[in-house]
Protein backbone atom coordinates (compact mmCIF):
# COMPACT_ATOMS: atom_id res chain seq x y z
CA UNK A 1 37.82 -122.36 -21.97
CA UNK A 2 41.58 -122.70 -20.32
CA UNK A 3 42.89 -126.14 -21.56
CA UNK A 4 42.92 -128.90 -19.22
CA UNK A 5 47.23 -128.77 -19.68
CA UNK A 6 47.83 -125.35 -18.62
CA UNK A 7 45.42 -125.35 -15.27
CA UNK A 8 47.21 -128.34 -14.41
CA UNK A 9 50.55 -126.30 -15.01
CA UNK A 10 49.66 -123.37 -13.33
CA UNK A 11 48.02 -124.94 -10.76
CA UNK A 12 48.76 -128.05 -8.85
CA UNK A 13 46.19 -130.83 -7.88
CA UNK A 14 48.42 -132.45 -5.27
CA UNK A 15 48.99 -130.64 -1.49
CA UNK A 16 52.62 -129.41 -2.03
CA UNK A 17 54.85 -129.27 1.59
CA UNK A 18 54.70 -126.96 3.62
CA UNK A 19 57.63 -124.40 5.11
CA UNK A 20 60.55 -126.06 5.91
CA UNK A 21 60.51 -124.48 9.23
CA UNK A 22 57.05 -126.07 10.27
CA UNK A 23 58.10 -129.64 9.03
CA UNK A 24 61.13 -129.52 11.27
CA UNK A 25 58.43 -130.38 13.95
CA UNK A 26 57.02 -133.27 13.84
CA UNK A 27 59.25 -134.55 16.58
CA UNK A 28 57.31 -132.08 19.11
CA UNK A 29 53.77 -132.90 17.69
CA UNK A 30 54.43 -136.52 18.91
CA UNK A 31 54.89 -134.38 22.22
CA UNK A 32 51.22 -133.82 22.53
CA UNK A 33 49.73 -133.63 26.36
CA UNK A 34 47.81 -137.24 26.63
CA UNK A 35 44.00 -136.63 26.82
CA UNK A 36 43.75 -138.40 30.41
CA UNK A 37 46.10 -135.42 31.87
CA UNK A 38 43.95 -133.56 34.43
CA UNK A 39 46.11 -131.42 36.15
CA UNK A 40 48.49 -129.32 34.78
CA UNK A 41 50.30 -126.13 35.87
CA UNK A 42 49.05 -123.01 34.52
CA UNK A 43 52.61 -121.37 33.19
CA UNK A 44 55.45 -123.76 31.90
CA UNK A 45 58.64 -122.80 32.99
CA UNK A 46 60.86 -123.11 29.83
CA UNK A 47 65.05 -122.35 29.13
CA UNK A 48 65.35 -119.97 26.48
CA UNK A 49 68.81 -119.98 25.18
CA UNK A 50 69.84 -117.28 22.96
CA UNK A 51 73.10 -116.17 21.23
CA UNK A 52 74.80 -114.71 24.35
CA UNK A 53 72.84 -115.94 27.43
CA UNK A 54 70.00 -118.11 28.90
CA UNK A 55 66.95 -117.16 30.82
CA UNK A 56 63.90 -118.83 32.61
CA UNK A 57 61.14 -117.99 31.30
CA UNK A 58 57.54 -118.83 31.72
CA UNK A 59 54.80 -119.74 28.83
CA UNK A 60 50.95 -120.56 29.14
CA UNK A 61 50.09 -124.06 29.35
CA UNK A 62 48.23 -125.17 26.72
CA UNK A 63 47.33 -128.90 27.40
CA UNK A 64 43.77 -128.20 27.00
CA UNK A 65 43.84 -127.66 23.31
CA UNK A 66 44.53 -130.99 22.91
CA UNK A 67 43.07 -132.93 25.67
CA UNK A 68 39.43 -131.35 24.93
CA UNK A 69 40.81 -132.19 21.11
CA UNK A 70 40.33 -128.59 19.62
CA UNK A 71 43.78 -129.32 17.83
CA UNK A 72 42.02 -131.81 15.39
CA UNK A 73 39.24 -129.53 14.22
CA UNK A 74 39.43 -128.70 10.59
CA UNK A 75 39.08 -124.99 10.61
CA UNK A 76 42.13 -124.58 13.06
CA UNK A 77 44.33 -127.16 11.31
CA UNK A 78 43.28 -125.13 7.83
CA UNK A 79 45.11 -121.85 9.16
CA UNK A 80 47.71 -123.75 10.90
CA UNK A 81 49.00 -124.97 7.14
CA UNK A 82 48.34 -121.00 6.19
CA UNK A 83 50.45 -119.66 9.11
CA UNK A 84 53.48 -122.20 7.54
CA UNK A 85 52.83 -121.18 4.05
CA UNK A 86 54.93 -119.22 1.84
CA UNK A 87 53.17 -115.90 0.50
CA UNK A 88 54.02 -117.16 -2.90
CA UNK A 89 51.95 -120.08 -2.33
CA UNK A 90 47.64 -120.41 -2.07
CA UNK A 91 45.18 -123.24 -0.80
CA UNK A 92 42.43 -123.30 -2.31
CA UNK A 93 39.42 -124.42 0.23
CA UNK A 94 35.54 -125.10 0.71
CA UNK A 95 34.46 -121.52 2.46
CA UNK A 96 32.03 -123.43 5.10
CA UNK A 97 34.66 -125.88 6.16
CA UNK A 98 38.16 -124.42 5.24
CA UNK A 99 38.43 -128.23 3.85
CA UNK A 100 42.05 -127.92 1.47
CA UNK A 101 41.46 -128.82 -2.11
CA UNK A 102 44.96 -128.07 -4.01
CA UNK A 103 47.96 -126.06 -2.85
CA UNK A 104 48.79 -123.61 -6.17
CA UNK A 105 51.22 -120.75 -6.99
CA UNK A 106 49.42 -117.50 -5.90
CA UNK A 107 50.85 -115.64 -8.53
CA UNK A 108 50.13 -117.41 -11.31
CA UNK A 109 46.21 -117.46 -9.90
CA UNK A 110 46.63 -113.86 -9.80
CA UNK A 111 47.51 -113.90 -13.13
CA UNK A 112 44.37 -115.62 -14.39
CA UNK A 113 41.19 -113.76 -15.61
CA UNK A 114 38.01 -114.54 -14.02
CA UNK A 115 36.61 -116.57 -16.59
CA UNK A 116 39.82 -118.87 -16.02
CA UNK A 117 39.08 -119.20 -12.54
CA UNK A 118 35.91 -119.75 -12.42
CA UNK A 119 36.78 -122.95 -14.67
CA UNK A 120 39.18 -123.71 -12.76
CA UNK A 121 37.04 -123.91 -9.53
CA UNK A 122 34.38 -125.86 -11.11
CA UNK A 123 36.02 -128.32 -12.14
CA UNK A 124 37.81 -128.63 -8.83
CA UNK A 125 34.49 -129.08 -7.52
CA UNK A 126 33.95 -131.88 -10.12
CA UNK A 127 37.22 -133.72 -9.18
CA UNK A 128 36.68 -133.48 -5.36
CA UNK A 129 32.74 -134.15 -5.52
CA UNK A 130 31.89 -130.48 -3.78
CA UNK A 131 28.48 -129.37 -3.64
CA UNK A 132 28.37 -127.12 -6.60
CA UNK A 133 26.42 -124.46 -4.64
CA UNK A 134 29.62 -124.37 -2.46
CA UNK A 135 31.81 -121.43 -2.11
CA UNK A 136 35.67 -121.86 -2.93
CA UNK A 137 38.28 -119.79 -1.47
CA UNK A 138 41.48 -119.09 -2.27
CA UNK A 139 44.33 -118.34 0.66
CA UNK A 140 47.54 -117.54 0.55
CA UNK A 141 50.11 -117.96 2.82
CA UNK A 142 50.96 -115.91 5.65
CA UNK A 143 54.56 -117.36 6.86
CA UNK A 144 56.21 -114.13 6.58
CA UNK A 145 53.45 -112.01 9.39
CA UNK A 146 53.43 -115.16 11.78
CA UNK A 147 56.67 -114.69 13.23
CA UNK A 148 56.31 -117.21 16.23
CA UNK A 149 59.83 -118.18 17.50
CA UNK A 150 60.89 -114.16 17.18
CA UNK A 151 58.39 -113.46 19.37
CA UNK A 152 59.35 -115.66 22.42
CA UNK A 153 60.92 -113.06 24.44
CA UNK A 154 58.09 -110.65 24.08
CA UNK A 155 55.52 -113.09 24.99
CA UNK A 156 56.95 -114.43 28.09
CA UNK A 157 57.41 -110.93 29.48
CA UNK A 158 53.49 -110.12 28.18
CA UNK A 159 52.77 -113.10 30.26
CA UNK A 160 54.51 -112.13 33.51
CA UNK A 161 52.37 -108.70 32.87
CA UNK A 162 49.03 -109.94 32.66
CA UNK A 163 49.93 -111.89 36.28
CA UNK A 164 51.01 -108.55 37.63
CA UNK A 165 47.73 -107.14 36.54
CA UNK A 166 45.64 -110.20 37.58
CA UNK A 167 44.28 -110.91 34.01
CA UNK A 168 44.51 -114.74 32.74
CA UNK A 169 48.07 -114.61 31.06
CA UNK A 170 46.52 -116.90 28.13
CA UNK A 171 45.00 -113.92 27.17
CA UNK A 172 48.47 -112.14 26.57
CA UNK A 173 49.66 -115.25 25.02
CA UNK A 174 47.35 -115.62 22.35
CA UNK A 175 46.94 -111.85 21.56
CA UNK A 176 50.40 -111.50 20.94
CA UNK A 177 50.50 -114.59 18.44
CA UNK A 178 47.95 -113.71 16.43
CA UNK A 179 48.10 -109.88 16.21
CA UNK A 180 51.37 -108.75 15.63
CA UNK A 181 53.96 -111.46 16.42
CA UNK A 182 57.45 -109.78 16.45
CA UNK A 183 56.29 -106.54 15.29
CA UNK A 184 55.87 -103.82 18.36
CA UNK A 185 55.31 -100.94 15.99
CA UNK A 186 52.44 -102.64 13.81
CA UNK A 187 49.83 -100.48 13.03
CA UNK A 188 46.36 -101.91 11.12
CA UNK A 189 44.52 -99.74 8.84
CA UNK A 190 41.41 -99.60 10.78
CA UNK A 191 44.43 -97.63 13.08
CA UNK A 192 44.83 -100.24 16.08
CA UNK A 193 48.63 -100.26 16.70
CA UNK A 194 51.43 -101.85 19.13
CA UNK A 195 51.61 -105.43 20.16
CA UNK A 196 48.21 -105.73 21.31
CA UNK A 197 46.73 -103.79 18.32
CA UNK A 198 44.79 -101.49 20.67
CA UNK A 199 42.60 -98.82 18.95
CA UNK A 200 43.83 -94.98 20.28
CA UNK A 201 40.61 -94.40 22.27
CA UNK A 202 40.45 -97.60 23.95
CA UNK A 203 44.43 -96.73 24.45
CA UNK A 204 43.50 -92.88 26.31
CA UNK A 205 40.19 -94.53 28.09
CA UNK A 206 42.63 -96.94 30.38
CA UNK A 207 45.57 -94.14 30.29
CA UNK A 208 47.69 -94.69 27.81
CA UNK A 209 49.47 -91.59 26.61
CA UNK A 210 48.66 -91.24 22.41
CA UNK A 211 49.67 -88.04 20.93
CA UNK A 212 51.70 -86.72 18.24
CA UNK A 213 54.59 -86.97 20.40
CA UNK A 214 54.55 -90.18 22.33
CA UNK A 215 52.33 -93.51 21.58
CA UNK A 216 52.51 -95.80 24.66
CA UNK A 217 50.54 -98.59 22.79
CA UNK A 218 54.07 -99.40 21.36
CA UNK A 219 55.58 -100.23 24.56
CA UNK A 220 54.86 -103.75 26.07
CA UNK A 221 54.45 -103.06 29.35
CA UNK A 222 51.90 -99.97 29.09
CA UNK A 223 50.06 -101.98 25.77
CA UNK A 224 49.90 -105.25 28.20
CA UNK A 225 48.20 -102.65 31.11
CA UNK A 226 45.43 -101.62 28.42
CA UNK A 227 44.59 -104.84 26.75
CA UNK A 228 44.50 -106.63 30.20
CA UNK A 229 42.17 -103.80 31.76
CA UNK A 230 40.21 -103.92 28.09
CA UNK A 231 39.82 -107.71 28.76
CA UNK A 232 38.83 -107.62 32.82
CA UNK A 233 36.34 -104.82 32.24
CA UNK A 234 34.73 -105.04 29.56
CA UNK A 235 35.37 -108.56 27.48
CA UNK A 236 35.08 -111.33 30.12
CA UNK A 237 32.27 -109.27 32.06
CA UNK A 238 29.95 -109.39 28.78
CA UNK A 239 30.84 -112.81 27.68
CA UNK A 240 29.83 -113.66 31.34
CA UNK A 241 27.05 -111.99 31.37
CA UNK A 242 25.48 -113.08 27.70
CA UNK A 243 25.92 -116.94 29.10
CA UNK A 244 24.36 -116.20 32.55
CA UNK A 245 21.71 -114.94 30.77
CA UNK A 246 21.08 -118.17 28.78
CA UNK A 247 21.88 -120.26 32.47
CA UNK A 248 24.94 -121.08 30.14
CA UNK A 249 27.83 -122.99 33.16
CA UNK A 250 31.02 -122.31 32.54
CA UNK A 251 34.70 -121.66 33.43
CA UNK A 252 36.48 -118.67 32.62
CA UNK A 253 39.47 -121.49 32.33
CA UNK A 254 37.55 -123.39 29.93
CA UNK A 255 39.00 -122.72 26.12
CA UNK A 256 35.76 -122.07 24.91
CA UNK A 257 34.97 -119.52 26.80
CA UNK A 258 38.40 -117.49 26.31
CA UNK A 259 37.88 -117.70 22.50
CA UNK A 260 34.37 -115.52 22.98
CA UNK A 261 36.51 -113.29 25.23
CA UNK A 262 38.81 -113.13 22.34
CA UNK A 263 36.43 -112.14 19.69
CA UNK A 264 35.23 -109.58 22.33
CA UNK A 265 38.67 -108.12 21.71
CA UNK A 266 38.72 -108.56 18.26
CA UNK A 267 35.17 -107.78 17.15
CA UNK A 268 33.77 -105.57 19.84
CA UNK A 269 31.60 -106.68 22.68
CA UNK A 270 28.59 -105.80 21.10
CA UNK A 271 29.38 -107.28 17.83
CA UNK A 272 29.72 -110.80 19.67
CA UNK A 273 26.35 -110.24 21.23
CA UNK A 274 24.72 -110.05 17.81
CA UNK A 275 26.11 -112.70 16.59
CA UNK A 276 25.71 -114.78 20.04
CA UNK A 277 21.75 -113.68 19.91
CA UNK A 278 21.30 -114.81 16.57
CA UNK A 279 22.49 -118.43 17.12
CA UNK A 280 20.78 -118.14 20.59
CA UNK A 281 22.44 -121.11 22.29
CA UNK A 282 21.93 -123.05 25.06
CA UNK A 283 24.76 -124.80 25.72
CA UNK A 284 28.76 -123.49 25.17
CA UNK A 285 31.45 -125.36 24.20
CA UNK A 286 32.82 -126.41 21.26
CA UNK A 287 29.70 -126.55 19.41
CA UNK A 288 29.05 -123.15 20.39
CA UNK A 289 32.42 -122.16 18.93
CA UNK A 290 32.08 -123.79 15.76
CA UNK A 291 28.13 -122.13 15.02
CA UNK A 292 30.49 -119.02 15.76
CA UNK A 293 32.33 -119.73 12.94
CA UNK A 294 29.48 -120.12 10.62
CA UNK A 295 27.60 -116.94 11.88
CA UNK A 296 27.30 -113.46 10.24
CA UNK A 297 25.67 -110.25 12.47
CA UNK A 298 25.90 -106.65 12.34
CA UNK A 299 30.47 -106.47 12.31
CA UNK A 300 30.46 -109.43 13.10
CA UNK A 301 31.83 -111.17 9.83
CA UNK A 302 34.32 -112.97 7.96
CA UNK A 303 37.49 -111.51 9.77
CA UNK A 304 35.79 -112.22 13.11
CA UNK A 305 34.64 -115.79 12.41
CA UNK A 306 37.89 -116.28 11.21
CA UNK A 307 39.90 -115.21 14.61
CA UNK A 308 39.36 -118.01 17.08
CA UNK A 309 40.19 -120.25 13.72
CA UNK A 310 43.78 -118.40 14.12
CA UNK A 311 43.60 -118.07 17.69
CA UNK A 312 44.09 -122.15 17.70
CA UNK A 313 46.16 -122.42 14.74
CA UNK A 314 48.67 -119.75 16.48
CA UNK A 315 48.73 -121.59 19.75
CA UNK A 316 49.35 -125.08 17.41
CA UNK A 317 52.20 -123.97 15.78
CA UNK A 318 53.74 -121.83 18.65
CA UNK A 319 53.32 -125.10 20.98
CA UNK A 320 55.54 -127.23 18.53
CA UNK A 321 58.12 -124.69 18.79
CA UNK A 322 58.27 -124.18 22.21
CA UNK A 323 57.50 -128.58 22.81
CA UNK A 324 60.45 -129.54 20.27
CA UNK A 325 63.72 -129.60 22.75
CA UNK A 326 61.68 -129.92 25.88
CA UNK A 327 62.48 -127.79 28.73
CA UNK A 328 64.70 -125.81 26.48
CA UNK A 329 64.07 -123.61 24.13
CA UNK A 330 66.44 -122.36 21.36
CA UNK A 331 65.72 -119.20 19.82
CA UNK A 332 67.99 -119.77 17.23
CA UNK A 333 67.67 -123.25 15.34
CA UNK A 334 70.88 -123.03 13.57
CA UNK A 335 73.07 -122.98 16.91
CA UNK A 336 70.91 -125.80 17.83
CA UNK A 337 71.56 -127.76 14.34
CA UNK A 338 75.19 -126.95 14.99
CA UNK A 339 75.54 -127.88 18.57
CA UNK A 340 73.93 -131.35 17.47
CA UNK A 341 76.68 -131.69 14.68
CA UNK A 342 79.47 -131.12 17.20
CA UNK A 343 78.21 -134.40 18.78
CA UNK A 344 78.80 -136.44 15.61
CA UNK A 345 82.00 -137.79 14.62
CA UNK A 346 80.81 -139.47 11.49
CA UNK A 347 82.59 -137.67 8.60
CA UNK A 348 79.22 -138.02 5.89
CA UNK A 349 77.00 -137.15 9.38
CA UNK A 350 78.93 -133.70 10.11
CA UNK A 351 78.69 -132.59 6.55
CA UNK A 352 75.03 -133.58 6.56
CA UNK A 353 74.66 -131.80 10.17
CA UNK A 354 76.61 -128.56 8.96
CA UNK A 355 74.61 -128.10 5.46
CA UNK A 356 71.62 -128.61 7.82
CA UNK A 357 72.76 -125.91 10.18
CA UNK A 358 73.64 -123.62 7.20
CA UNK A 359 69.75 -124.12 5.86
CA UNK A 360 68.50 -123.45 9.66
CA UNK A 361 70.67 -119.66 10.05
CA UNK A 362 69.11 -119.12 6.88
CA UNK A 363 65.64 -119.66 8.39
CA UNK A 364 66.91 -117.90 11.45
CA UNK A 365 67.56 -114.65 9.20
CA UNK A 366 64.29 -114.69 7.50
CA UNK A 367 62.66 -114.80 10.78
CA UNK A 368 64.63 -112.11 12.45
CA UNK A 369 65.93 -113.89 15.17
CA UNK A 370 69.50 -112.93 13.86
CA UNK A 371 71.26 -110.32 12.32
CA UNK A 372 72.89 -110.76 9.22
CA UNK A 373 76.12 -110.42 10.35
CA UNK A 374 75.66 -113.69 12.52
CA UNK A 375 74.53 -115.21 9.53
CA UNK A 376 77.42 -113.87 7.43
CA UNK A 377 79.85 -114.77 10.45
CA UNK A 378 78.52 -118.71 10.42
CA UNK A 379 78.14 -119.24 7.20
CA UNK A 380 82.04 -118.19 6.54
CA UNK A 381 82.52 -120.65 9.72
CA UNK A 382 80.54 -123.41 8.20
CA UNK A 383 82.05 -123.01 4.78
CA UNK A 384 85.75 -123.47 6.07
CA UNK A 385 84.52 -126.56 7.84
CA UNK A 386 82.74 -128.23 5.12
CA UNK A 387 85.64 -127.39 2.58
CA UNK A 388 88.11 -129.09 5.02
CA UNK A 389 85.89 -132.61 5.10
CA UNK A 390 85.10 -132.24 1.98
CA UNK A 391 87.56 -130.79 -0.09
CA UNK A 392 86.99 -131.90 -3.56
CA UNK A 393 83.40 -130.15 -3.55
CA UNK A 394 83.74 -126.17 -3.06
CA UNK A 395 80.38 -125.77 -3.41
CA UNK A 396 78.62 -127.68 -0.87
CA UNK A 397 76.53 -124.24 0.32
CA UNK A 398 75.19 -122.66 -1.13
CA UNK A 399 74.27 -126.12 -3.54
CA UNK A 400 73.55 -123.12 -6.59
CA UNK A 401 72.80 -119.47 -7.04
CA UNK A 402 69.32 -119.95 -6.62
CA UNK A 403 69.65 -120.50 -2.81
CA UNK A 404 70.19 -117.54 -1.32
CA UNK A 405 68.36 -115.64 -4.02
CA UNK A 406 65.44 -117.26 -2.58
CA UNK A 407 66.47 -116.42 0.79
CA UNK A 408 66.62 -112.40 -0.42
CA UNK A 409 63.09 -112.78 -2.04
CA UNK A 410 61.58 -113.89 1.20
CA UNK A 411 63.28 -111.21 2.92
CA UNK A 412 62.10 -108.78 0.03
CA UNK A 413 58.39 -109.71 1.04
CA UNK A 414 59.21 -108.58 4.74
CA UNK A 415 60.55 -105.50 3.84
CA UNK A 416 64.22 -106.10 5.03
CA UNK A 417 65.56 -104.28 2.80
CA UNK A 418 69.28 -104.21 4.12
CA UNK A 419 69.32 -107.28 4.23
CA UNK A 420 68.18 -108.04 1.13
CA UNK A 421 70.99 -106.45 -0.11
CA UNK A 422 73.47 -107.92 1.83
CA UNK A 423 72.65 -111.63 1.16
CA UNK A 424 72.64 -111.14 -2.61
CA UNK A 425 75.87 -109.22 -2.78
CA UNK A 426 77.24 -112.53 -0.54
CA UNK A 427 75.74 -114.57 -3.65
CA UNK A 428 77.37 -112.45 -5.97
CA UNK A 429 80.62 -113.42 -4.16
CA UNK A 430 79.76 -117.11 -5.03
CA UNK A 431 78.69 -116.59 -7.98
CA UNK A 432 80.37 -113.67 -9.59
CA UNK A 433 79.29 -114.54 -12.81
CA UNK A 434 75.39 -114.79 -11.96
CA UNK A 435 73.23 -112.57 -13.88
CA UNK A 436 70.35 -113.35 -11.83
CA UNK A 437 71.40 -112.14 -8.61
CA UNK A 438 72.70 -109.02 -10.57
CA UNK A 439 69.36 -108.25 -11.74
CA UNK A 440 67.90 -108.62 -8.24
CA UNK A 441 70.67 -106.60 -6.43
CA UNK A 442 69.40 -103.91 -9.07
CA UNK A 443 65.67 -104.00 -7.68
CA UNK A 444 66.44 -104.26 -4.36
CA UNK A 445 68.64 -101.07 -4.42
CA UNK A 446 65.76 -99.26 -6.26
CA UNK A 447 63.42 -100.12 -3.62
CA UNK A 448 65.44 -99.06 -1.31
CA UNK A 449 65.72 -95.88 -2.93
CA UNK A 450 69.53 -96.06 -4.17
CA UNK A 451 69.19 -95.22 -7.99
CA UNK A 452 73.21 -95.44 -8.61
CA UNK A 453 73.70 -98.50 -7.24
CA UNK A 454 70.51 -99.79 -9.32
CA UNK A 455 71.66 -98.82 -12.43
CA UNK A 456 75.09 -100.53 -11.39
CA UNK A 457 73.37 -103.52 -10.82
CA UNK A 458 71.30 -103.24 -13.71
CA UNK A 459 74.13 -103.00 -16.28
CA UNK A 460 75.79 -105.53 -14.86
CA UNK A 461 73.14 -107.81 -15.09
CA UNK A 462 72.94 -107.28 -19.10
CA UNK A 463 76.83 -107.42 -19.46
CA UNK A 464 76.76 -111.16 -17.80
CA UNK A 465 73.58 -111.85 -19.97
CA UNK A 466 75.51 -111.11 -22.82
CA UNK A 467 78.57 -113.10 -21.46
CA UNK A 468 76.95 -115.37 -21.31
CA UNK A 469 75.22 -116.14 -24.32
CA UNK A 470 71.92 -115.58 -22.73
């Protein structure tokens, strides 16, 4: 049996925070609709401001969620923590209820055998008084797919699509933050590609050109023509038709009913009728949703029960972005940080506001919303400033050489390779004599195929190790 010591090293029994991107919204959570609003507009008419130029835009409305109080539902607020988490970091949950025991390191569970696990579980379900009979799960962050903010742009033009084509924009909305947010040219392994993850023969059947030379599932406009057809004809026709059938009333506004029309998306129409004949319900709403959740037929499974869950979660998180500067939105939170600071005359205040500004371009790279050559441009910017309020510190960013090595790991996990590079040869600049970042320079340029530079890198590395005494 693993001693008591090392599970409690390996794993944690305390909730650890979250992403510091997601805490920086708290501010717009206190934004909430109130419950007693009735009327609302559908579409929000926002100000994006980007780098070079601001546009209106419009986004769904999504008072609903929280009036009708689907926002405080355990299952959604589960995958909203998930959509914030690190990769490198796991919750591990009760299956039925996606209730979060302990936030660990999901490498070092990895790195445990079975046996270890298994002890580790049970006596979870000892400390928290779980049903032994219940199922444990362990899920690991997914802050590096759930690129909200990037994704802005894309989803206010999906939105002024599905109005052209006379399909509920929510629809376009929520497809586009929970299937491939930011990434046009995703393609799944069941072979469902573009923003809208449409499958090629559901693609051809509304006529969408997919052959070896084109793919029109990767362009917005023709992807936003499928899905929208997909939905009108097929999805809300069944979902309407499986509740008349029950003398089920409804809304096709109401939120419950768009979440069956989005597992008719997701799971195939008559996937959803298995599972929607098995509970055999006679009422809808959220109790119908929830049995949803709990309810295994024919493909209808753990991925499916699971997408509504993220559906919510999505629409959570992407609400506190869009909520947390009002009518405004700024696609880039480090111009936003800094435009703050330039308000402040406070000497300690500006430091604190430019440091603060420095840590948001950094979150600004890793979610793609710059290039790194903005990044490189303010952080030289910042730098000068901070050195001339502060000039006995030289140091103030980054605060050590882990920083941006960090930074180039969760970069690394997206696959942004050039960048990668690029940040840790800036924290070789700060740190010339950093072994570390020498070391990771050398696997980045092997995974990006550059064996020279590797090897550079590499020997390097072992000449500062030895430099330094290490």
């Amino acid at each position: 049996m693993l001693a008591t010591h090392k599970l409690k090293y390996i794993l944690s029994v305390a909730l650890i925070p979250l992403l510091f991107s997601c805490n920086q919204v708290q501010k717009a959570e206190a934004q909430n609709p109130s419950p007693l609003q009735k009327k609302q507009e559908t579409l929000l008419r926002k100000t994006l401001i980007n780098i070079s130029d601001t546009n209106q835009i419009e986004l769904v409305n999504n008072y609903q969620l929280f009036s009708e109080g689907w926002d405080t539902l355990a299952q959604p607020l589960f995958w909203k923590q998930i959509i914030c988490l690190s990769p490198d970091s796991c919750i591990i949950n009760i299956a039925n209820s996606r209730t979060p025991l302990v936030v660990s390191n999901y490498r070092n569970w990895l790195s445990q055998s079975e046996n270890e696990k298994t002890v580790y579980k049970n006596q979870l379900k000892q400390d928290y008084c779980v049903d032994y009979s219940s199922e444990l799960y362990v899920t690991n962050g997914k802050s590096e797919f759930y690129e909200h903010r990037k994704s802005i742009p894309t989803i206010s033009k999906a939105v002024s699509y599905f109005k052209e084509n006379g399909v509920d924009p929510w629809y376009a909305q929520t497809i586009l933050l929970i299937e491939s947010p930011g990434k046009h040219l995703a393609k799944s392994y069941v072979g469902a590609a573009g923003p809208f993850q449409i499958m090629r023969s559901v693609a051809m059947k509304y006529g969408l050109k997919v052959n070896k030379y084109v793919d029109e599932r990767s362009d917005l406009k023709r992807a936003a023509f499928g899905a929208s057809r997909l939905i009108s004809t097929i999805c809300i026709p069944k979902v309407k038709s499986l509740l008349d059938s029950r003398n089920i009333p409804y809304k096709e506004t109401d939120i419950w009913f768009r979440l069956l029309v989005l597992h008719a998306y997701h799971a195939g129409a008559g996937n959803l009728a298995c599972a929607i004949n098995k509970i055999d319900p006679t009422e809808g709403g959220q109790s119908l949703i929830k049995t949803l959740w709990k309810t295994e037929c024919g493909g209808f499974k753990n991925e499916s029960q699971n997408y509504s869950q993220i559906a919510l979660a999505a629409i959570m998180n992407f609400e506190n972005i869009t909520r947390l500067d009002g009518d405004s939105i700024f696609l880039i939170q480090g111009d936003r940080a800094l435009a703050n600071t330039r308000r402040v005359d406070n000497p300690t205040d500006k430091e604190n506001g430019l440091t603060l500004a420095l840590l948001m371009y950094e979150r600004d790279l890793a979610d793609g919303t710059i290039s790194y050559s903005y990044f490189a441009e303010k952080v030289e910017l910042l730098k000068m400033e901070l050195a001339q309020l502060n000039p006995a510190n030289n140091q103030l960013y980054p605060s050590n050489e882990e920083q941006l090595v960090r930074l180039a790991n969760e970069l690394m996990k997206k696959r942004k390779m050039d960048d990668v590079i690029q940040v840790l040869r800036l924290n070789m600049d700060f740190f010339p004599q950093s072994f570390t970042t020498a070391e990771h320079l050398s696997k980045a340029y092997k995974l990006s195929g550059n064996a020279g530079m590797a090897q550079k890198y590499m020997s390097k590395s072992n000449e500062l190790m030895r430099v330094n005494g290490n």
